[in-house]
Protein backbone atom coordinates (compact mmCIF):
# COMPACT_ATOMS: atom_id res chain seq x y z
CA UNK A 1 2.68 -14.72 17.38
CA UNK A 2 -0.83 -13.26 18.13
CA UNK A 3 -2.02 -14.26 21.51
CA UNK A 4 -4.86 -16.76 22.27
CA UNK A 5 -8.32 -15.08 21.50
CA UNK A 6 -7.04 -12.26 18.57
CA UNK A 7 -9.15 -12.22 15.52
CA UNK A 8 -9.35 -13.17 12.81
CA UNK A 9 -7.38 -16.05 13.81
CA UNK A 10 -9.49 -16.76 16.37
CA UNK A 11 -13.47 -16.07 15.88
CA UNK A 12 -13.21 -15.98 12.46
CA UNK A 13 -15.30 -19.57 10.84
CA UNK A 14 -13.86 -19.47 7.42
CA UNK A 15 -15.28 -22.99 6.67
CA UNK A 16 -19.34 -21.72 7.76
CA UNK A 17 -18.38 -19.10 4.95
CA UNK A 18 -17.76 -21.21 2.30
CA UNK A 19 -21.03 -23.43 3.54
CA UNK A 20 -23.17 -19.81 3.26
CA UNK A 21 -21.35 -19.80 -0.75
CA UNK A 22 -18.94 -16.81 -0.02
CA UNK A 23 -15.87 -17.65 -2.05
CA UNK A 24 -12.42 -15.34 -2.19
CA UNK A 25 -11.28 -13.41 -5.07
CA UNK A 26 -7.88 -14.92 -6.42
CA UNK A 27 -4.75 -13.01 -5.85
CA UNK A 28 -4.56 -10.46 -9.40
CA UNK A 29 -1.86 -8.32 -7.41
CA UNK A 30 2.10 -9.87 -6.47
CA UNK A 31 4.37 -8.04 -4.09
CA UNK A 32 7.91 -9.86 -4.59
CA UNK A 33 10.45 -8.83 -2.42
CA UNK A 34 13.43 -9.19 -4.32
CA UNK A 35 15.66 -7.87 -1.87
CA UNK A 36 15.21 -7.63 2.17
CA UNK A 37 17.84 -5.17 3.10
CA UNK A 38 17.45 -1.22 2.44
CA UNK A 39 20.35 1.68 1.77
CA UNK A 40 18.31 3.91 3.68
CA UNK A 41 17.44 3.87 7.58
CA UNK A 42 14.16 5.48 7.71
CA UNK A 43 13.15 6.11 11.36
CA UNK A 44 9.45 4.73 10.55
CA UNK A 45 9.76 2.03 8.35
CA UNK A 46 7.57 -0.71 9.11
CA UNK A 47 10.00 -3.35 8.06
CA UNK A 48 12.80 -2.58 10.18
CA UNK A 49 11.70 -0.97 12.80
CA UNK A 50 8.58 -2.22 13.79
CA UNK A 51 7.50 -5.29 16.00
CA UNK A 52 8.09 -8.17 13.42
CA UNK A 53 12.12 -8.17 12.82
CA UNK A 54 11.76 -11.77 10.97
CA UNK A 55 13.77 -10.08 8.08
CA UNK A 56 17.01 -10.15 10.14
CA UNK A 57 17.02 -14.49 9.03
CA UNK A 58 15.75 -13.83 5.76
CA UNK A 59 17.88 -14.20 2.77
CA UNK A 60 19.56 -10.29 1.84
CA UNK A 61 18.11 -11.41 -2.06
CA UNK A 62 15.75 -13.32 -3.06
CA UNK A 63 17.63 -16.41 -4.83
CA UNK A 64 16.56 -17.26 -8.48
CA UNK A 65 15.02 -20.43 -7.41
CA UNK A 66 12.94 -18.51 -5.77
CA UNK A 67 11.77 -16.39 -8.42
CA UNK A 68 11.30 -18.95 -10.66
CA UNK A 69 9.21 -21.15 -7.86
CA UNK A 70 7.21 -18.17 -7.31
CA UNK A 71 6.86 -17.28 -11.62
CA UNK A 72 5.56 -20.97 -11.67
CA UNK A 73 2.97 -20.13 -9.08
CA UNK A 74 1.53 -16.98 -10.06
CA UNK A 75 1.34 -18.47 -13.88
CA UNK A 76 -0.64 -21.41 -12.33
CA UNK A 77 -2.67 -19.53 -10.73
CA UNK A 78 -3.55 -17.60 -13.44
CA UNK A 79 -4.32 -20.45 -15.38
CA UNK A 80 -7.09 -21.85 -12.90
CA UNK A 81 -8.53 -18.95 -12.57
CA UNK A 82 -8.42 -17.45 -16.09
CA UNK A 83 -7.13 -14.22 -15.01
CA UNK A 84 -6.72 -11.84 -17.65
CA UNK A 85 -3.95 -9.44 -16.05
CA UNK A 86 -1.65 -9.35 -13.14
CA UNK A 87 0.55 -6.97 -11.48
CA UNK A 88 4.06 -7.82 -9.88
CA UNK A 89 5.55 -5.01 -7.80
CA UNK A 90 9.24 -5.35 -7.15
CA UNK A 91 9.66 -4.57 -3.91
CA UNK A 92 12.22 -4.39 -0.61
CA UNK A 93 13.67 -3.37 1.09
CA UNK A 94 15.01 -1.49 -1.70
CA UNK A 95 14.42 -3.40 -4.68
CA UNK A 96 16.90 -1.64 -6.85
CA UNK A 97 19.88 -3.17 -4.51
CA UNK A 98 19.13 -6.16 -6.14
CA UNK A 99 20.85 -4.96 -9.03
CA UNK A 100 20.08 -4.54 -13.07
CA UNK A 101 20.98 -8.44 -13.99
CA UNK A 102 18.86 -9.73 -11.28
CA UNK A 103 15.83 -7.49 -11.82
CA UNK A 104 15.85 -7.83 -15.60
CA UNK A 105 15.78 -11.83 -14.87
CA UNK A 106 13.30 -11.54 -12.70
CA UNK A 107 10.92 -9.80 -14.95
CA UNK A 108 11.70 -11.97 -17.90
CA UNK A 109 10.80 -15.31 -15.89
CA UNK A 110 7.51 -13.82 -14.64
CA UNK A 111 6.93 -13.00 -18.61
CA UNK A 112 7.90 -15.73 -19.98
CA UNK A 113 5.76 -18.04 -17.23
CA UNK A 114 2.44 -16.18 -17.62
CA UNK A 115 -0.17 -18.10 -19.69
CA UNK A 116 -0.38 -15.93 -23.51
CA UNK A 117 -4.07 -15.12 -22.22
CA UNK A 118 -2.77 -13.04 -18.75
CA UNK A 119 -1.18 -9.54 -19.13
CA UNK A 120 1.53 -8.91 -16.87
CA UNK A 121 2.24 -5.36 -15.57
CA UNK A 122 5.62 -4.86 -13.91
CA UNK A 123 6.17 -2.21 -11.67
CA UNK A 124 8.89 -1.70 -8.31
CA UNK A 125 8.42 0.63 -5.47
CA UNK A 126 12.12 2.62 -5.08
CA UNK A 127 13.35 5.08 -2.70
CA UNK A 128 14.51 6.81 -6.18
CA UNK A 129 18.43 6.40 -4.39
CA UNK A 130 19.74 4.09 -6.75
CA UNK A 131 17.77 5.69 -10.13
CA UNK A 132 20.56 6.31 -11.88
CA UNK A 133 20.93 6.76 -15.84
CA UNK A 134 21.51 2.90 -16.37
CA UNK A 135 19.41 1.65 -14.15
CA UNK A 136 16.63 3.88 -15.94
CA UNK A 137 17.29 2.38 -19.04
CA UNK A 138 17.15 -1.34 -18.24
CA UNK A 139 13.72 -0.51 -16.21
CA UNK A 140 12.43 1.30 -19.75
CA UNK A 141 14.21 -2.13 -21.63
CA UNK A 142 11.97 -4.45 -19.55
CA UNK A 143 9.03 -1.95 -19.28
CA UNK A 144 9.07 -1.94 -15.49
CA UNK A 145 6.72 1.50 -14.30
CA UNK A 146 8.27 3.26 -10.78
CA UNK A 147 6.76 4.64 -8.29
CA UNK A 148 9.34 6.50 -6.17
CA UNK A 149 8.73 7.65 -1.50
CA UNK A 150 9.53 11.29 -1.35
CA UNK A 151 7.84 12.95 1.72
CA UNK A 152 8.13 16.81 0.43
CA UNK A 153 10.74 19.07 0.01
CA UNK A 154 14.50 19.43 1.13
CA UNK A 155 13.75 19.56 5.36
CA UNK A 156 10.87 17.45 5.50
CA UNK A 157 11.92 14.41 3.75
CA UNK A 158 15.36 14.44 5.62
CA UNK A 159 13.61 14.48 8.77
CA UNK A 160 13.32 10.89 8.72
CA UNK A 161 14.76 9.17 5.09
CA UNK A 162 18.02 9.41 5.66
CA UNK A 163 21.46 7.06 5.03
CA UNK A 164 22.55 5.36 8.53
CA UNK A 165 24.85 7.73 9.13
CA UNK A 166 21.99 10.18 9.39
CA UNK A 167 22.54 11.78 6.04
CA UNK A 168 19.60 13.05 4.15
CA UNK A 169 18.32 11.32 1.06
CA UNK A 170 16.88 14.62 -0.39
CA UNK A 171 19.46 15.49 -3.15
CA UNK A 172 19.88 11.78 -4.71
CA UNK A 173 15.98 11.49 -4.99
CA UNK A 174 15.17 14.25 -6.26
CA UNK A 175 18.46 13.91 -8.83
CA UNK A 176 16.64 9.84 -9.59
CA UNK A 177 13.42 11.45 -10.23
CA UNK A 178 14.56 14.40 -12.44
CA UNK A 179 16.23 11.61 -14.48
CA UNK A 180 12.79 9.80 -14.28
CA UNK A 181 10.11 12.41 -15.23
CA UNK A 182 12.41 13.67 -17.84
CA UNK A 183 13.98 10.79 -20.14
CA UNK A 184 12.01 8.18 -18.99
CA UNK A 185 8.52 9.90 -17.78
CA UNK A 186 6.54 6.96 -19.67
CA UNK A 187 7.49 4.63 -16.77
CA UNK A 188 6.69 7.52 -14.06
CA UNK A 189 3.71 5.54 -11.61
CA UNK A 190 4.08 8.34 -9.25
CA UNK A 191 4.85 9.33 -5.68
CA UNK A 192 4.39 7.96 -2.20
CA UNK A 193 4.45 10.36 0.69
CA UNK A 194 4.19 9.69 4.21
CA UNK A 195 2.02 12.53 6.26
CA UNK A 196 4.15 14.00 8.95
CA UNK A 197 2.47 16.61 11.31
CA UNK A 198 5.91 18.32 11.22
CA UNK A 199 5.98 19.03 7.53
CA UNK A 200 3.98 21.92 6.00
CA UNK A 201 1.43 20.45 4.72
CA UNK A 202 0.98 22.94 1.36
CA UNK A 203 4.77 23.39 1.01
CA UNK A 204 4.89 19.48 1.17
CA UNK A 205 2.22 19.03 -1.38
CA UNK A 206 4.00 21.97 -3.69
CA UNK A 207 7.34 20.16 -3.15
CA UNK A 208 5.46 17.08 -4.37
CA UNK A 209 4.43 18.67 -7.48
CA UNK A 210 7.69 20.01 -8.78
CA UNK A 211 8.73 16.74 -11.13
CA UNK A 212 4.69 16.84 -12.57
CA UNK A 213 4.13 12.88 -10.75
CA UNK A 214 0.79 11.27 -12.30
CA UNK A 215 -0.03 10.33 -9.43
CA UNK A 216 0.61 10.99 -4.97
CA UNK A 217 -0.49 8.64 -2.24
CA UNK A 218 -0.10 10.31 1.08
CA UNK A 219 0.30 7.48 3.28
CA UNK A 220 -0.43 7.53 7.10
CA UNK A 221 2.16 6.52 9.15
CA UNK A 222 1.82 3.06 10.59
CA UNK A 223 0.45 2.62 14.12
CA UNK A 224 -2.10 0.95 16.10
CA UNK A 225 -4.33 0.94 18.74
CA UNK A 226 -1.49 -0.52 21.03
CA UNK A 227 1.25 1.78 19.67
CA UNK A 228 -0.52 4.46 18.38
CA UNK A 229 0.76 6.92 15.33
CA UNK A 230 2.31 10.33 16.04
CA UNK A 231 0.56 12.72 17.68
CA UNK A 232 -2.80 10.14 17.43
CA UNK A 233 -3.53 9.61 21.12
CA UNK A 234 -5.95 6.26 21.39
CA UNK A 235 -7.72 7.53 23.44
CA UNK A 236 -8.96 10.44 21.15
CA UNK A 237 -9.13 13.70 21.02
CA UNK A 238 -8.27 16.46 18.28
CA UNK A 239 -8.19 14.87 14.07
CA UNK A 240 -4.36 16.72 13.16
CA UNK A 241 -4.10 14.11 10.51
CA UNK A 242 -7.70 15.03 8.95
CA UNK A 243 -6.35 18.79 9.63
CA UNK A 244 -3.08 18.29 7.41
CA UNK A 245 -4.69 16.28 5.05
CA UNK A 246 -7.95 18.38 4.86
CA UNK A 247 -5.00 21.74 3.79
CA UNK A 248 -3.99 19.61 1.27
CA UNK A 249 -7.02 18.27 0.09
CA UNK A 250 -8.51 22.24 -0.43
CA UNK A 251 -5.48 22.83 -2.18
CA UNK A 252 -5.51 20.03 -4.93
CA UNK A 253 -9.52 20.10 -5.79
CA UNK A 254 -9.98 23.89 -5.89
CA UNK A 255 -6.49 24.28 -8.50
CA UNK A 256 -7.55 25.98 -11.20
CA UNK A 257 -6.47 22.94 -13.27
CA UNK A 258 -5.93 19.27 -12.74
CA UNK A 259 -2.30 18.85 -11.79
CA UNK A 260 -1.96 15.66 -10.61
CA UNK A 261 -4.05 12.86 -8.93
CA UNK A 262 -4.19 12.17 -5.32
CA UNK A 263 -5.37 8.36 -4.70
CA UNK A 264 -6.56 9.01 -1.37
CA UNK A 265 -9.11 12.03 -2.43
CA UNK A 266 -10.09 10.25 -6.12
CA UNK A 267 -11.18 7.14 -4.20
CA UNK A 268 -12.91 8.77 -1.05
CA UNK A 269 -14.67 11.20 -4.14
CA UNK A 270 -15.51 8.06 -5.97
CA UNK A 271 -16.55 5.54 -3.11
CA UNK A 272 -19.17 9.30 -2.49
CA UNK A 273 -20.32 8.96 -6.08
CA UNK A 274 -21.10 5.41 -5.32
CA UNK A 275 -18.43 3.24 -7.16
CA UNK A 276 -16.04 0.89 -5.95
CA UNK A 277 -12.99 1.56 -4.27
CA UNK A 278 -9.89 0.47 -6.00
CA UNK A 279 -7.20 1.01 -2.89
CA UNK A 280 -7.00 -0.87 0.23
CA UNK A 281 -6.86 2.01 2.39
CA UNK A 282 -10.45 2.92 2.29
CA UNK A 283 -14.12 1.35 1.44
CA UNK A 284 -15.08 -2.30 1.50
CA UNK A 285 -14.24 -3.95 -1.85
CA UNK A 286 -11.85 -7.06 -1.08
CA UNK A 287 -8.30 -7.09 -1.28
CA UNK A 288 -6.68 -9.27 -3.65
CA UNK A 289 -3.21 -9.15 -2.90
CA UNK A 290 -0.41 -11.61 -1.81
CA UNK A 291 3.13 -10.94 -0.60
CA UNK A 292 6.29 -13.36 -1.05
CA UNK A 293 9.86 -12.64 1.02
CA UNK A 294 12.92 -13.03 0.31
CA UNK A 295 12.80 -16.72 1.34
CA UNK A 296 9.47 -17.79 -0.84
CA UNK A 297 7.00 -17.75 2.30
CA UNK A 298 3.52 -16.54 1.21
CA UNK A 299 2.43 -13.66 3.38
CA UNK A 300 -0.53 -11.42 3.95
CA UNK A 301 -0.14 -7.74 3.42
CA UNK A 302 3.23 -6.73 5.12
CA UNK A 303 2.17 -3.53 7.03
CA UNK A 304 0.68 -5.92 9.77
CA UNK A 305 4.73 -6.39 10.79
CA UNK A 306 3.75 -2.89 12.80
CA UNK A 307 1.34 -5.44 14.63
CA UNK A 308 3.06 -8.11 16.51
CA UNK A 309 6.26 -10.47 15.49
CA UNK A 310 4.80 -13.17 12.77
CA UNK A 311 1.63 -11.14 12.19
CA UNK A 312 1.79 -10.86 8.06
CA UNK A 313 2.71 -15.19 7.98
CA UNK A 314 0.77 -17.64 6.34
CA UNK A 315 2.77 -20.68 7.38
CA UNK A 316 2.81 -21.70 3.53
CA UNK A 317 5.53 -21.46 1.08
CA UNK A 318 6.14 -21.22 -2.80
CA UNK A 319 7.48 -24.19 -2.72
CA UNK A 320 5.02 -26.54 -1.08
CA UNK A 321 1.70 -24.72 -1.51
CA UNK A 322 -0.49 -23.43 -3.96
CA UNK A 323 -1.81 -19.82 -3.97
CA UNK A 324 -4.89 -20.87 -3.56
CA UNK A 325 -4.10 -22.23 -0.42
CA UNK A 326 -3.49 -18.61 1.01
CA UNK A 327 -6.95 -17.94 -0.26
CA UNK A 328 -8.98 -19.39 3.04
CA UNK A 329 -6.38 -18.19 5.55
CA UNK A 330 -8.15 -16.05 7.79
CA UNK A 331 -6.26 -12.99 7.89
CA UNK A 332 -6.79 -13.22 3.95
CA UNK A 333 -10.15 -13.52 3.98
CA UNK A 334 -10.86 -11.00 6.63
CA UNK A 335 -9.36 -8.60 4.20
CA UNK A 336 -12.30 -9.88 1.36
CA UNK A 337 -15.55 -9.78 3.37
CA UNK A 338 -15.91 -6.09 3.65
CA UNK A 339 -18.97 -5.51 6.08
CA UNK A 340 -18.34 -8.86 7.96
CA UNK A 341 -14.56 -8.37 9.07
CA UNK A 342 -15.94 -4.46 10.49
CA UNK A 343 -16.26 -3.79 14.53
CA UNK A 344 -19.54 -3.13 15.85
CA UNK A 345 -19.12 0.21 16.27
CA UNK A 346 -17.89 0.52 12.29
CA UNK A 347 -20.72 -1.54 10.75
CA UNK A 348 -23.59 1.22 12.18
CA UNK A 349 -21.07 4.70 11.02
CA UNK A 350 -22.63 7.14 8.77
CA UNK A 351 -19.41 6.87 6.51
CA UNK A 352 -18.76 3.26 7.06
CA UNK A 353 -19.10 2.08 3.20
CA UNK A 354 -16.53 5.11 2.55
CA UNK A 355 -14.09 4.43 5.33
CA UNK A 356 -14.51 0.94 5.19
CA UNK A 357 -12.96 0.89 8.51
CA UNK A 358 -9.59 2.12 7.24
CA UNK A 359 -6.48 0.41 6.77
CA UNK A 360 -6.58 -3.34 8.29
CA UNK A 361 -3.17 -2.91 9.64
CA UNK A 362 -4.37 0.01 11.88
CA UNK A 363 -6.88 -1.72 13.24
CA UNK A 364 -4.82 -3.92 15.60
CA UNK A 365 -5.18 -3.91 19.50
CA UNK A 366 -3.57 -6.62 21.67
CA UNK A 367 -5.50 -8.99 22.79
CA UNK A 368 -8.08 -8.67 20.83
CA UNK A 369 -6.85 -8.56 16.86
CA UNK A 370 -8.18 -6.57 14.15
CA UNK A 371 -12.06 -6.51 14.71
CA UNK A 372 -11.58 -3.00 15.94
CA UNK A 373 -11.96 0.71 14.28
CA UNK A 374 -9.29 2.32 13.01
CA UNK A 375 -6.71 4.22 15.46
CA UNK A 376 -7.38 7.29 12.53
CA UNK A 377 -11.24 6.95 13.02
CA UNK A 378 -11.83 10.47 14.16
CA UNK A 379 -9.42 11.78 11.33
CA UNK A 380 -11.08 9.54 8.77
CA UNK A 381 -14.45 10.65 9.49
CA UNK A 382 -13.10 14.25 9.59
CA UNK A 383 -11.83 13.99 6.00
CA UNK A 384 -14.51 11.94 4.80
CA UNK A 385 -17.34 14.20 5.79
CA UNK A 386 -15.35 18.12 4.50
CA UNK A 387 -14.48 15.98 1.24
CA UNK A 388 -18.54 14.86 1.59
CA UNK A 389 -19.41 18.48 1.73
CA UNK A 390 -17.50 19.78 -0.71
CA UNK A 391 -18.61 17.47 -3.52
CA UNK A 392 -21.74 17.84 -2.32
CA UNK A 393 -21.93 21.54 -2.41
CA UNK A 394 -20.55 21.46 -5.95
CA UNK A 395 -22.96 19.32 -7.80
CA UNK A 396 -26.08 21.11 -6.04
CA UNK A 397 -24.00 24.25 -8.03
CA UNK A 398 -24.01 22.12 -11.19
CA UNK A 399 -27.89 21.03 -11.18
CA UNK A 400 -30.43 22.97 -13.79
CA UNK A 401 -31.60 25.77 -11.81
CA UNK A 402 -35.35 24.26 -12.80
CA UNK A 403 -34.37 20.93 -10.48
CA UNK A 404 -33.70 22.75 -7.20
């Protein structure tokens, strides 16, 4: 648990921000884990192998009373606050181990619990393992869109996704995906892809490309200020992340043609245009997102298991207690007051409404919580300001030559 002092538990007044008429968004965004064990052993997975291992008493499936308790919940919720669309993502674990029957329930009791006014979009977050030609067509059946990790080509993604026996996972990906961008490409989301230092970053990127995904989010990998990332001392120095990324970045904008989107560079671009960011990995808008295990406890954003044991718990339960409940828990809220949940240091940065001081789960140091920068800071600012420039340098190209 986090130790006496940490904030936002502690030093975070909740109640004097309700008195001031600050009130939190409702939850528009479900993560269901509908099964808590994996058929992979990734060497950086923040659910096994990080600080919190709370999933080795957790149910191996989440139990239909479970999804039902949790259906009933979101569809209340819904009602009281007249939402008019919600996303469930299936997730794990791998969420495909849960099996066709199971998954296809699932979907149809969130469905058929959702008030006629609130659209529901299903999607599920896969390691692409288990996409096989029937499991495809059940997902297109129930309309269920898939994202799929895949961290580059052949080498790079074996590096670290691979079987317990230390097996690759290369080959029955990329076979999943193949099956997915071809006969089923309506219900391709896109790719994740975790940045490794150790991967090329423009052979990674090309690897990336090769099944045409809508969409790539290069992910970070998970550390904090207490057990820093790869290769990101915390005590500074050098920005290889902002270097890899930057590669990439140079790459994707200056193609000849638009071949896919990169969430990460779209909402740095548009936060720099002056809209609002729509991920939770950069800018200030709040974060309207709930978790629920395997067991139906209600939990914050489960990256912050790379944090401390018990770090993403609520204490509530589908069971016993409304969403709205989880609304005015702290480490909720600190996640919805943008400029107000930002360390010193943050709230007076040049790109601080762009970085919105990064990822809340990298934020953590121990003994002292979240109210810190992120352990990426010098990388952020790195990538921020080239992808500043560049956008910059382009539109002065666009303007009438009369206006300069």
């Amino acid at each position: 648990m986090a130790e006496s002092g940490e904030w936002p538990s502690h030093g975070l007044d909740v109640s004097a921000l309700v008195a001031g008429g600050w009130r939190p968004l409702p939850f528009s965004e479900l993560v269901l884990k509908i099964h808590g064990r994996c058929n992979l052993a990734c060497d950086y997975c923040y659910v096994y192998e990080s600080a919190d291992k709370s999933w080795q008493r957790r149910p191996r499936s989440m139990p239909p009373r479970v999804v039902s308790a949790t259906a009933a919940r979101l569809a209340e919720h819904a009602r009281d606050h007249e939402l008019p669309k919600v996303t469930v993502v299936l997730h794990g674990g791998e969420p495909l181990l849960a099996g066709k029957a199971n998954l296809a329930s699932a979907v149809e009791r969130f469905r058929a619990a959702m008030p006629p006014a609130c659209a529901v979009e299903m999607c599920i977050q896969t390691n692409g393992v288990l996409l096989t030609d029937e499991m495809l067509a059940m997902l297109d059946e129930h309309d269920i869109g898939v994202s799929v990790s895949l961290d580059g080509d052949r080498a790079g993604h074996d590096r670290h996704r691979v079987h317990a026996n230390g097996r690759g996972s290369h080959a029955e990906v990329v076979r999943g995906l193949n099956r997915l961008a071809n006969s089923h490409r309506r219900l391709y989301h896109g790719l994740l892809c975790t940045v490794d230092l150790d991967n090329d970053p423009l052979r990674t990127y090309e690897a990336l490309l090769e099944t045409r995904p809508p969409r790539i989010d290069f992910l970070l990998p998970h550390g904090t200020w207490t057990v820093p990332p790869p290769r990101r001392p915390a005590a500074g120095g050098g920005t290889p992340y902002a270097e890899w990324l930057i590669a990439v970045f140079d790459r994707w904008y200056h193609a000849p043609r638009r071949e896919t989107g990169v969430r990460l560079f779209e909402e740095i671009i548009n936060l720099l245009l002056g809209g609002q960011s729509r991920s939770e990995t950069i800018g200030l808008s709040p974060v309207a997102m709930l978790v629920v295990d395997t067991d139906g406890t209600l939990q914050q954003v489960d990256t912050l298991k790379t944090s401390y044991a018990g770090a993403p718990e609520t204490g509530l339960n589908v069971f016993a207690h409304r969403f709205d409940e989880a609304m005015y828990h702290p480490g909720v809220v600190a996640r919805q007051i943008g400029l107000a949940a930002l360390a010193p240091m943050c709230r007076t940065c040049a790109v601080r409404d762009i970085c919105g001081g990064g990822l809340y789960a990298h934020r953590y140091r121990k003994g002292h919580g979240y109210l810190n920068p992120s352990v990426y800071c010098p990388d952020l600012m790195k990538l921020i300001t080239h992808i500043g420039r560049t956008v910059q340098y382009d539109l002065a190209l666009a303007q009438p030559a009369q206006s300069r």
